[in-house]
PDB file of N, CA and C in Angstrom:
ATOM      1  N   UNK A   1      -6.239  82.766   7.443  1.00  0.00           N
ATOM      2  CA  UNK A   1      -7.324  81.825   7.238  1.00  0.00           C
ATOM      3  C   UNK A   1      -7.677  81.806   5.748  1.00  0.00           C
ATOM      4  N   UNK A   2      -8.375  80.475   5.474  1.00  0.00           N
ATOM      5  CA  UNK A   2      -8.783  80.322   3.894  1.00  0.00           C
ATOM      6  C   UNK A   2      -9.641  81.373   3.682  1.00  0.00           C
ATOM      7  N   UNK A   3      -9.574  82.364   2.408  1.00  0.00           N
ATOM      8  CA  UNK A   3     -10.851  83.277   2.402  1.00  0.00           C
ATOM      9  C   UNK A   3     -12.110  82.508   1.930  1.00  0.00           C
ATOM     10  N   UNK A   4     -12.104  81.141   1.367  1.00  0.00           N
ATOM     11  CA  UNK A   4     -13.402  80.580   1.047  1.00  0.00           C
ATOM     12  C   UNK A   4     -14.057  79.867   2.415  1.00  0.00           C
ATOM     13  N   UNK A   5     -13.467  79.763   3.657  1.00  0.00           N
ATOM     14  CA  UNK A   5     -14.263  79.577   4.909  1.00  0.00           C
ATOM     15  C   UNK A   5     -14.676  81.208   5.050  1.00  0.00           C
ATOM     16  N   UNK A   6     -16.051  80.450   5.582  1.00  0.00           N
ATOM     17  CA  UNK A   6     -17.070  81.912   5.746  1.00  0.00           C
ATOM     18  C   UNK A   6     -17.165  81.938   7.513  1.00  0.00           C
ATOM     19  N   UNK A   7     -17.206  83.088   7.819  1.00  0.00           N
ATOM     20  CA  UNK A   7     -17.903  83.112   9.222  1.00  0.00           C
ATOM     21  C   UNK A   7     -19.507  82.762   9.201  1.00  0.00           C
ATOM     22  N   UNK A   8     -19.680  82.097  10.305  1.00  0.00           N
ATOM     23  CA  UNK A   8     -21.169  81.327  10.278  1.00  0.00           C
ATOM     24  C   UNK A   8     -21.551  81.760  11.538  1.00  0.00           C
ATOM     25  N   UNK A   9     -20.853  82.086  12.296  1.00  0.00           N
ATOM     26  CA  UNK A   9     -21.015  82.094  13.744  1.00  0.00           C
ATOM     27  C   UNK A   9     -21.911  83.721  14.267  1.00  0.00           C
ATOM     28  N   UNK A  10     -23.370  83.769  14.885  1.00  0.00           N
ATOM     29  CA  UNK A  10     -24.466  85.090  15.513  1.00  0.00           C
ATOM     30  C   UNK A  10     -24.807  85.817  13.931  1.00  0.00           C
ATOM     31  N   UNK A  11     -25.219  84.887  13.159  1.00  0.00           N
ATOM     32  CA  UNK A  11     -25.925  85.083  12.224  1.00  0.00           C
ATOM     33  C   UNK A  11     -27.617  84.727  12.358  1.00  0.00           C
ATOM     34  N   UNK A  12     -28.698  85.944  12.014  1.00  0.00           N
ATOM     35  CA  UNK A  12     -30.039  85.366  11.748  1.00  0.00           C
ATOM     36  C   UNK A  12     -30.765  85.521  10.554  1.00  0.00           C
ATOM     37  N   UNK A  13     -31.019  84.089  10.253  1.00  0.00           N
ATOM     38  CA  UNK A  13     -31.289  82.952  10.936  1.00  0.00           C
ATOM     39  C   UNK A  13     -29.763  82.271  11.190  1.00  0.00           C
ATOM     40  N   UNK A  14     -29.483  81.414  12.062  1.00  0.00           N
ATOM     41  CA  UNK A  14     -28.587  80.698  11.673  1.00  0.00           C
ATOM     42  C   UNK A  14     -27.997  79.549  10.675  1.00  0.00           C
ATOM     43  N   UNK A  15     -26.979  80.026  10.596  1.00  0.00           N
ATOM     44  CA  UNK A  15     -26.006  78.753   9.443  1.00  0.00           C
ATOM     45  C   UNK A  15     -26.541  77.758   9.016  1.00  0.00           C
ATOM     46  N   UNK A  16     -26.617  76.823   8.043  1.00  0.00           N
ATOM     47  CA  UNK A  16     -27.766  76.162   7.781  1.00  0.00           C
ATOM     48  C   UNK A  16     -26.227  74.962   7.857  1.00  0.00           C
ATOM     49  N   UNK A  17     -27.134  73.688   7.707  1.00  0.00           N
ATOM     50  CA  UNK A  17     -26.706  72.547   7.606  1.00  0.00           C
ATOM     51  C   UNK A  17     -25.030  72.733   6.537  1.00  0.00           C
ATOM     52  N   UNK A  18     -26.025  72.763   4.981  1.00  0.00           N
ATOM     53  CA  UNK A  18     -25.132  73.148   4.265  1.00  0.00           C
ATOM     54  C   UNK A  18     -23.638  74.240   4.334  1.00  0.00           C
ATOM     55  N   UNK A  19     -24.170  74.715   5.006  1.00  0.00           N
ATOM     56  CA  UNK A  19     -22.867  76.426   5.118  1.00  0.00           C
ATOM     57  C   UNK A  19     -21.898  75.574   5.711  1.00  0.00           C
ATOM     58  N   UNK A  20     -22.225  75.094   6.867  1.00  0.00           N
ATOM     59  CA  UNK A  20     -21.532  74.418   8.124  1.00  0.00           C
ATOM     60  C   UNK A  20     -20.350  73.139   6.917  1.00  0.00           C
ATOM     61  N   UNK A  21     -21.186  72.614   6.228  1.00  0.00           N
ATOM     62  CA  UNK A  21     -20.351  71.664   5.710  1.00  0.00           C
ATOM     63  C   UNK A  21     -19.520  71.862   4.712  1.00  0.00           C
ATOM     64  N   UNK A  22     -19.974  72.821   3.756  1.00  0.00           N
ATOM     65  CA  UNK A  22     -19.016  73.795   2.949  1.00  0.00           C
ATOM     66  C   UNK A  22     -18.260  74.061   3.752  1.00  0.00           C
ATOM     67  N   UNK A  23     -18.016  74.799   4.961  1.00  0.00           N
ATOM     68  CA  UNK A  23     -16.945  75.464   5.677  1.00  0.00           C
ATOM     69  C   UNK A  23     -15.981  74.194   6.183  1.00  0.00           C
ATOM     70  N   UNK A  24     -16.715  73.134   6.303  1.00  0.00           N
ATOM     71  CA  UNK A  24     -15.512  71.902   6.774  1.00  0.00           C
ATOM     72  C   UNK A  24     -14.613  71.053   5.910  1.00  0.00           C
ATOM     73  N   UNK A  25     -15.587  71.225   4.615  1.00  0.00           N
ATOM     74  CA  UNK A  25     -14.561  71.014   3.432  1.00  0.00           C
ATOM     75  C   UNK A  25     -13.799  71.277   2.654  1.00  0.00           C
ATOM     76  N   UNK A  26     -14.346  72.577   3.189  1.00  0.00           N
ATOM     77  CA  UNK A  26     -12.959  73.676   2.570  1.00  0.00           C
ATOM     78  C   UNK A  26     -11.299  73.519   3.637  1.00  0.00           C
ATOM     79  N   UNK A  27     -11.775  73.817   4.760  1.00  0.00           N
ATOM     80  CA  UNK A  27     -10.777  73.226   5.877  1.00  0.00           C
ATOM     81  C   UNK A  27     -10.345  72.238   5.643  1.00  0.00           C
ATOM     82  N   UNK A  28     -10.629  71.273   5.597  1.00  0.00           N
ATOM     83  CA  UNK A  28     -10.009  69.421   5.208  1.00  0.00           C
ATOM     84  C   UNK A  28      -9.434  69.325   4.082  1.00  0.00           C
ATOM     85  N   UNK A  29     -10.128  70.364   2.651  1.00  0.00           N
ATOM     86  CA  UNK A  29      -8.885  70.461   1.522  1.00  0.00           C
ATOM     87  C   UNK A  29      -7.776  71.480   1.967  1.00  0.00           C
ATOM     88  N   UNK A  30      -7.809  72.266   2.839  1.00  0.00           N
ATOM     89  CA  UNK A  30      -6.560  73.386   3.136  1.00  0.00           C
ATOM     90  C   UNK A  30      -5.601  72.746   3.608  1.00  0.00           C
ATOM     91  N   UNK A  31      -6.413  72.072   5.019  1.00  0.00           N
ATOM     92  CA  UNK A  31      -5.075  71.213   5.522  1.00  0.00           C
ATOM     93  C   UNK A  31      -4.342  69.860   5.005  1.00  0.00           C
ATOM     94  N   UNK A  32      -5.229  69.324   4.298  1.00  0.00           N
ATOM     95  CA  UNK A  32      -5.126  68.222   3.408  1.00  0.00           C
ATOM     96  C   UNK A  32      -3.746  68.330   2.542  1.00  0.00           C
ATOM     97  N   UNK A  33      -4.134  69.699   2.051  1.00  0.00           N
ATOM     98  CA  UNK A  33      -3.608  69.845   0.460  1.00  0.00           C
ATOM     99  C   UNK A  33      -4.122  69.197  -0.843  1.00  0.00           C
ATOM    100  N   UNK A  34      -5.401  68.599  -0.369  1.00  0.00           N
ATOM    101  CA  UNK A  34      -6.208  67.899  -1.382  1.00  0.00           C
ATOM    102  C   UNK A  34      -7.098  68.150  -1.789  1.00  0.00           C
ATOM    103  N   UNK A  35      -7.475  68.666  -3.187  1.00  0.00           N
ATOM    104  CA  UNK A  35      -8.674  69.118  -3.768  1.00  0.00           C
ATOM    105  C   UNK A  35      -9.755  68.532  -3.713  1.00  0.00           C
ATOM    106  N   UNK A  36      -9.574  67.272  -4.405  1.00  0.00           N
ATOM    107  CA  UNK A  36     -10.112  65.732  -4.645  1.00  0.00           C
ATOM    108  C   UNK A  36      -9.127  64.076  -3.377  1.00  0.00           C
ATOM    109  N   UNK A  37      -9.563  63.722  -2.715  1.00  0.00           N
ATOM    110  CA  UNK A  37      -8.976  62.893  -2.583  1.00  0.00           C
ATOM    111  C   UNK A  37      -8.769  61.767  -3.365  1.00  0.00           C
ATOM    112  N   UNK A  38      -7.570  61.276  -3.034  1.00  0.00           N
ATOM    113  CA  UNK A  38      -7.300  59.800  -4.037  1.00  0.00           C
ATOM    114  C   UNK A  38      -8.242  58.627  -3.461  1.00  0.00           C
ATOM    115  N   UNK A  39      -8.659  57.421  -3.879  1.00  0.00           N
ATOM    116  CA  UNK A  39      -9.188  56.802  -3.827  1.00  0.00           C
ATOM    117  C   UNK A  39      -8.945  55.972  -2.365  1.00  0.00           C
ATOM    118  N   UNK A  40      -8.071  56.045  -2.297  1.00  0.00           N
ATOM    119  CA  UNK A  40      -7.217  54.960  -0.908  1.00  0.00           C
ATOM    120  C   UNK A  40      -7.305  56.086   0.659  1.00  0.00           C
ATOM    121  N   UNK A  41      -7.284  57.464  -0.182  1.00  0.00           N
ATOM    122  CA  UNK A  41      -8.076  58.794   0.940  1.00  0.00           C
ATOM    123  C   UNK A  41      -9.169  59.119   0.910  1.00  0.00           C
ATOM    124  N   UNK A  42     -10.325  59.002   0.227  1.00  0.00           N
ATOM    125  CA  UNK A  42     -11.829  59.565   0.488  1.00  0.00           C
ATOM    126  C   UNK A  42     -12.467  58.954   1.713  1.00  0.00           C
ATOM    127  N   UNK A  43     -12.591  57.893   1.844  1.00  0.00           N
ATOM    128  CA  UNK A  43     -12.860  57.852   3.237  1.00  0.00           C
ATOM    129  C   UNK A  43     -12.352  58.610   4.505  1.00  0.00           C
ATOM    130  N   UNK A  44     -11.099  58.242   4.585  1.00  0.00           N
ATOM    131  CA  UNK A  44     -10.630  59.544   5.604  1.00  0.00           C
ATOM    132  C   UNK A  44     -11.123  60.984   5.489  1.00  0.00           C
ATOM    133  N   UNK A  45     -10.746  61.249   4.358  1.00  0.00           N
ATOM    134  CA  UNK A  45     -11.297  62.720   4.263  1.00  0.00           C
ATOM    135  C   UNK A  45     -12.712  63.080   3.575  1.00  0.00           C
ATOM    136  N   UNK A  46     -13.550  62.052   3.926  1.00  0.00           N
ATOM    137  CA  UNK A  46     -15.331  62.519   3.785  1.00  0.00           C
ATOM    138  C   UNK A  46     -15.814  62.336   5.634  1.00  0.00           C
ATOM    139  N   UNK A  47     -14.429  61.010   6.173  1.00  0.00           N
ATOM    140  CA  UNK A  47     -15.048  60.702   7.458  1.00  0.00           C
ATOM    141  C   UNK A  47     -14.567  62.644   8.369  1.00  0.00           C
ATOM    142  N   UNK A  48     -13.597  63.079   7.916  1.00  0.00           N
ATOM    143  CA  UNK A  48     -13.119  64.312   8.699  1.00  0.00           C
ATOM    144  C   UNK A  48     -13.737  65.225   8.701  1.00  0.00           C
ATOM    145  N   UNK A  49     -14.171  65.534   6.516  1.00  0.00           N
ATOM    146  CA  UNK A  49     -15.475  66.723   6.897  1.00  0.00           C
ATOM    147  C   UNK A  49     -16.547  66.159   7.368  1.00  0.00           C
ATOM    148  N   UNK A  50     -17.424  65.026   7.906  1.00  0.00           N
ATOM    149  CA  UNK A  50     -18.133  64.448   9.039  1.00  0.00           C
ATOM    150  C   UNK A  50     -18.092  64.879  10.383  1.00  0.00           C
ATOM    151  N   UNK A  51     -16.786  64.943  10.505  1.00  0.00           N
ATOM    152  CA  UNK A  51     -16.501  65.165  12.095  1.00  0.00           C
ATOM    153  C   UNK A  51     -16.458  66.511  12.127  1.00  0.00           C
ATOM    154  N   UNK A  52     -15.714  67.480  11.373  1.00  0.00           N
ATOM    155  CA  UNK A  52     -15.866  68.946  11.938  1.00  0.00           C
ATOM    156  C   UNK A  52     -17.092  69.456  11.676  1.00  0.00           C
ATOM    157  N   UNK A  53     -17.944  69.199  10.577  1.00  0.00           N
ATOM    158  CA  UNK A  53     -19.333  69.340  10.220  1.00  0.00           C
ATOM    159  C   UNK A  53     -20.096  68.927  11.853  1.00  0.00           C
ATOM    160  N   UNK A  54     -19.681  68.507  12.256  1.00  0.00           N
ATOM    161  CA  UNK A  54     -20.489  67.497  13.762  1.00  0.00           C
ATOM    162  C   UNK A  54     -20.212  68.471  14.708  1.00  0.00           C
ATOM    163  N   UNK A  55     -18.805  68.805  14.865  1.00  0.00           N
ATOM    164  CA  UNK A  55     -17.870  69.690  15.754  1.00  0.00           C
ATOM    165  C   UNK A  55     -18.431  70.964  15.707  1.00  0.00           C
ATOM    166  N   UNK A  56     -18.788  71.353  14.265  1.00  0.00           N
ATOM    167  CA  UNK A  56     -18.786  73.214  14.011  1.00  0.00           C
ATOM    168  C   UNK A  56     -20.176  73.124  14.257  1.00  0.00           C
ATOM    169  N   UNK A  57     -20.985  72.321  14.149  1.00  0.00           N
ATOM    170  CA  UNK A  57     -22.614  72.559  14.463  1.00  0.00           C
ATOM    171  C   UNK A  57     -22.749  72.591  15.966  1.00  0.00           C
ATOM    172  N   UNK A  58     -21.842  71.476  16.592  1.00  0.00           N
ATOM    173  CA  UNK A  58     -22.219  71.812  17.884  1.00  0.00           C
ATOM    174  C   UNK A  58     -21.912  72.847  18.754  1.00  0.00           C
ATOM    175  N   UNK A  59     -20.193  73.521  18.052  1.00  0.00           N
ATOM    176  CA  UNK A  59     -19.743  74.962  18.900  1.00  0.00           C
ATOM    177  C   UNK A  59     -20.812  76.179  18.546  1.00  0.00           C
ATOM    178  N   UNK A  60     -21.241  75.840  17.307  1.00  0.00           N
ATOM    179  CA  UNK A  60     -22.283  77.392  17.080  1.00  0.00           C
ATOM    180  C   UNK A  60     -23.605  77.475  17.425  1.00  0.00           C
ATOM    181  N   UNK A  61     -24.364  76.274  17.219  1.00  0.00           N
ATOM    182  CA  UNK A  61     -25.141  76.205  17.546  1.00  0.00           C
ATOM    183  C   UNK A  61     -25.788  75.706  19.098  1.00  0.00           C
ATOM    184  N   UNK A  62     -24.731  75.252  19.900  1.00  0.00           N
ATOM    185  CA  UNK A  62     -25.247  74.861  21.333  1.00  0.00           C
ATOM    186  C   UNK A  62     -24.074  75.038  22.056  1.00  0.00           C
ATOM    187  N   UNK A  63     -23.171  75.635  22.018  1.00  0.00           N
ATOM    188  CA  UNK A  63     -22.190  76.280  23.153  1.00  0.00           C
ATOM    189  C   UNK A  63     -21.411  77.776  23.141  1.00  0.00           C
ATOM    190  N   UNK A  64     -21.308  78.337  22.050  1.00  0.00           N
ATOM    191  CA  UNK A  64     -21.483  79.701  22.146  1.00  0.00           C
ATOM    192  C   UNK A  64     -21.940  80.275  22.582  1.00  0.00           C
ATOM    193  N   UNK A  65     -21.913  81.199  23.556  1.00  0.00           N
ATOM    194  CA  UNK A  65     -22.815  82.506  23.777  1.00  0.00           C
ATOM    195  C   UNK A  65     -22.043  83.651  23.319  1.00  0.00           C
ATOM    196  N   UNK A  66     -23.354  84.787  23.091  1.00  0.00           N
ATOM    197  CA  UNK A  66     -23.294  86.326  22.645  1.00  0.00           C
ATOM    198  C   UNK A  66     -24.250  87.124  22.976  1.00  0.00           C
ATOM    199  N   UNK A  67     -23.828  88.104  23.296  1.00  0.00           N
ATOM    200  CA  UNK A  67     -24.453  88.907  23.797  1.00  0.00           C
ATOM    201  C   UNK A  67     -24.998  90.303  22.625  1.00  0.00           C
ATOM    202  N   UNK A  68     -24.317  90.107  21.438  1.00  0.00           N
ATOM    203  CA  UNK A  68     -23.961  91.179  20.808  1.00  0.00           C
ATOM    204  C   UNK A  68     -25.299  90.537  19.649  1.00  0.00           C
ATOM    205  N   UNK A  69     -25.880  91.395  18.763  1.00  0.00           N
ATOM    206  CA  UNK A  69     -27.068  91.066  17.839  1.00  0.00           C
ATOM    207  C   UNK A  69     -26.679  90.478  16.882  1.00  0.00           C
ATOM    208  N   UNK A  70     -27.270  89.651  16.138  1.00  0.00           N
ATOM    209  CA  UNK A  70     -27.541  88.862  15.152  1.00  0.00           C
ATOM    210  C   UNK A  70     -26.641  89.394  14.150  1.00  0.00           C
ATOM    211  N   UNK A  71     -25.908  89.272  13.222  1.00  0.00           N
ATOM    212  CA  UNK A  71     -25.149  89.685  12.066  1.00  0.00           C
ATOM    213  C   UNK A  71     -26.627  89.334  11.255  1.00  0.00           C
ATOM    214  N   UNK A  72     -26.467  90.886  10.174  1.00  0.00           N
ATOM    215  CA  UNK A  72     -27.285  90.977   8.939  1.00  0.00           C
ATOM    216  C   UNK A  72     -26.733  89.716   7.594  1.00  0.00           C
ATOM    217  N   UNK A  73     -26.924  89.389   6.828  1.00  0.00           N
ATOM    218  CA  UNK A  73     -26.259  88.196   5.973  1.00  0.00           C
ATOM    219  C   UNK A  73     -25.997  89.411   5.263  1.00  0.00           C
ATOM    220  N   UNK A  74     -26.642  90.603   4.537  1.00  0.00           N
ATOM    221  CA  UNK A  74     -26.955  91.516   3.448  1.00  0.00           C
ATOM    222  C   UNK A  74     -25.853  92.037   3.595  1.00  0.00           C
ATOM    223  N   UNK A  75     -25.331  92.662   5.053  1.00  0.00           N
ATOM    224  CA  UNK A  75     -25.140  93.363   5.376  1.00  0.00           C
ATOM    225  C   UNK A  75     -23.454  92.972   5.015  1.00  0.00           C
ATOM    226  N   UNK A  76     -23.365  91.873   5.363  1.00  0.00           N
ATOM    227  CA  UNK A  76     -21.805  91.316   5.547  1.00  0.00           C
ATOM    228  C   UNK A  76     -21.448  90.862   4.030  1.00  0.00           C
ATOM    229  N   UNK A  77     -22.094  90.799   3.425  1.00  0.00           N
ATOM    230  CA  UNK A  77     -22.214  90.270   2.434  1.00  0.00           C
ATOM    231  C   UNK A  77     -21.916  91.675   1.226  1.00  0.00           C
ATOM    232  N   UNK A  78     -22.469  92.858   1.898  1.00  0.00           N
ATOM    233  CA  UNK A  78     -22.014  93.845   1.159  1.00  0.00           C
ATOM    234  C   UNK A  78     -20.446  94.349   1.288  1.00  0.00           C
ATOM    235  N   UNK A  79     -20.057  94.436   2.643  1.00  0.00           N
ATOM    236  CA  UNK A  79     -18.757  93.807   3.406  1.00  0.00           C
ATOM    237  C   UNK A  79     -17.567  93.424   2.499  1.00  0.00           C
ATOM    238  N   UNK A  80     -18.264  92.348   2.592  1.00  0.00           N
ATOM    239  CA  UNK A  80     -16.908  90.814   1.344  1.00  0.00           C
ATOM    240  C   UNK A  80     -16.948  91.723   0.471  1.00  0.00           C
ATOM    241  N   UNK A  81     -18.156  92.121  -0.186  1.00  0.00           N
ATOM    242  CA  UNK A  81     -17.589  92.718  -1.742  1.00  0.00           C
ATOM    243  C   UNK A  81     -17.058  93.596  -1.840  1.00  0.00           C
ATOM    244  N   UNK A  82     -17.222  94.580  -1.112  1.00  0.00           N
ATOM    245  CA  UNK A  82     -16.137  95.837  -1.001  1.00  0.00           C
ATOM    246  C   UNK A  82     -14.959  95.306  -0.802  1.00  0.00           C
ATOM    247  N   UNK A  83     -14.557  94.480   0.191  1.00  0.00           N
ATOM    248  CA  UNK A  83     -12.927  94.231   0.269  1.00  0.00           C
ATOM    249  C   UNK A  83     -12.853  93.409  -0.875  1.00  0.00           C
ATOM    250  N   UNK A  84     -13.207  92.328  -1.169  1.00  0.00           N
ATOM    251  CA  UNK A  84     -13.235  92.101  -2.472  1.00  0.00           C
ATOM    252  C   UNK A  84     -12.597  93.147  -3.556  1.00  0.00           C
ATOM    253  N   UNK A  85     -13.386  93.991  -4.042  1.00  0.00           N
ATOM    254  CA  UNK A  85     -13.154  94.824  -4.295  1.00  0.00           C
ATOM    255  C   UNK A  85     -11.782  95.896  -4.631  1.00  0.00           C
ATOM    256  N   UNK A  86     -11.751  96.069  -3.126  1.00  0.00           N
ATOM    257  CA  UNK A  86     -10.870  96.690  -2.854  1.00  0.00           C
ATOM    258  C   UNK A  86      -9.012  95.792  -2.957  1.00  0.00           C
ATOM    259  N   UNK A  87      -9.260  94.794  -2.728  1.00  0.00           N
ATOM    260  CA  UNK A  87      -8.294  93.897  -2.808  1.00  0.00           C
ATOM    261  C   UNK A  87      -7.928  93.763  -4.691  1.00  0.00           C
ATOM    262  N   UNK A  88      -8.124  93.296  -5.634  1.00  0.00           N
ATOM    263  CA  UNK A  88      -8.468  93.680  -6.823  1.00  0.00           C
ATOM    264  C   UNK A  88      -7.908  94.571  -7.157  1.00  0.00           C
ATOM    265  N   UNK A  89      -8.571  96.170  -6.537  1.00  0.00           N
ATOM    266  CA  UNK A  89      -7.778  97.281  -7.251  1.00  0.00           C
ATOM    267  C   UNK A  89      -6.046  97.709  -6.589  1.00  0.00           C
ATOM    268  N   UNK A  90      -5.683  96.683  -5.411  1.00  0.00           N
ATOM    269  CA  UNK A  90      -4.669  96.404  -5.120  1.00  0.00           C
ATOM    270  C   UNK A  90      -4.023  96.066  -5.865  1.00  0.00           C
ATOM    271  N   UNK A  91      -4.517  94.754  -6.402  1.00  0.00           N
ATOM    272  CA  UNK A  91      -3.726  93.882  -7.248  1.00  0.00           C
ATOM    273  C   UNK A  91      -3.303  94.578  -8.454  1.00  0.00           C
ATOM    274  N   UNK A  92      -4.150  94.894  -8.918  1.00  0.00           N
ATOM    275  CA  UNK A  92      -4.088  95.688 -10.437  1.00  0.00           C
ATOM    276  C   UNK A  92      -2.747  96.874 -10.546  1.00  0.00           C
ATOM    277  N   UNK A  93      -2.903  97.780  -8.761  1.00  0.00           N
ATOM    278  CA  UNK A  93      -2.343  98.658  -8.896  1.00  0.00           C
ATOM    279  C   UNK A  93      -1.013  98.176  -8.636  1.00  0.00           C
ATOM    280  N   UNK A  94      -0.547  97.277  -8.206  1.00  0.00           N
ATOM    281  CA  UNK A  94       0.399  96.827  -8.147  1.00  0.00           C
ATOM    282  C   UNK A  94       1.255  96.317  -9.691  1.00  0.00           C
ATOM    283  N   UNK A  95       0.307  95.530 -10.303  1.00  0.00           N
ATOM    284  CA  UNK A  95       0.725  94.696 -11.609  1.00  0.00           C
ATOM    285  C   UNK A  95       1.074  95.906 -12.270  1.00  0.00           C
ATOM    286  N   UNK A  96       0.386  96.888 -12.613  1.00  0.00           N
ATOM    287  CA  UNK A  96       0.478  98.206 -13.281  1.00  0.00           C
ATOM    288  C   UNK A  96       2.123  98.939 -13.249  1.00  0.00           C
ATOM    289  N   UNK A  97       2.356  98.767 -11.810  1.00  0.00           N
ATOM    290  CA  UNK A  97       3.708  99.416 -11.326  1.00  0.00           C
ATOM    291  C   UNK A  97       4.234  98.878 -11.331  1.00  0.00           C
ATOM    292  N   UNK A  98       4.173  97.554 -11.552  1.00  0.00           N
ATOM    293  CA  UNK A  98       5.587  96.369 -11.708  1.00  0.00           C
ATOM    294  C   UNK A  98       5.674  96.696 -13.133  1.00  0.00           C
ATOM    295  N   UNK A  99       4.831  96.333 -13.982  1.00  0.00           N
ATOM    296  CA  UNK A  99       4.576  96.428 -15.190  1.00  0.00           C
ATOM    297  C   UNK A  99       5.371  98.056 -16.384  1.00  0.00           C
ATOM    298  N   UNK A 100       5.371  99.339 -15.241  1.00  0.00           N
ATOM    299  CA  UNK A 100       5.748 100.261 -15.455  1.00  0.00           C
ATOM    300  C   UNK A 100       7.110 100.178 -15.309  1.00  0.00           C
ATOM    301  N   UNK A 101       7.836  99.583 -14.475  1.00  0.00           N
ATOM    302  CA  UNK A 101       9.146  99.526 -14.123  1.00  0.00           C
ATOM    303  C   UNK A 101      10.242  99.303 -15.092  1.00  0.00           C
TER     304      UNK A 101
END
């Protein structure tokens, strides 16, 4: 999955308008392959993040169930940055040992 789609889904409060639509436009440029659409495509692809924006509000917010508690935002958020993180000193340690070779 794209790492710039976020999980939105048994978060409190929940996902706001915005999150939801960030997350659909990031999807529509992944599958797209389009950063920007061309002029003769923005309609299609403003009408698509429309529709999953429509789609992802309605699976999270009115047909999901869970049983399990609320995700902290802080909490997950401290999460990302560690792997973050940790991913990084991957990279590095890698470039280092190619670099040594």
């Amino acid at each position: 999955m794209c790492r710039n789609i976020k999980l939105l889904y048994n978060f409190a409060p929940p996902a706001t308008e915005a999150e939801i639509r960030a997350s659909a436009l990031q999807y529509v440029r992944k599958v797209s392959g389009q950063q920007r659409p061309t002029g003769a495509n923005k309609a299609a692809f403003d009408r698509a993040v429309d529709e999953i924006t429509a789609i992802t509000t309605r699976l999270l917010l009115d047909e999901l169930e869970t049983r399990a508690a609320p995700r902290d935002r802080g909490v997950e958020r401290e999460r990302a940055t560690a792997r973050g993180q940790q991913r990084e000193a991957r990279m590095r340690a890698q470039i280092a040992a190619e670099l040594a070779e």
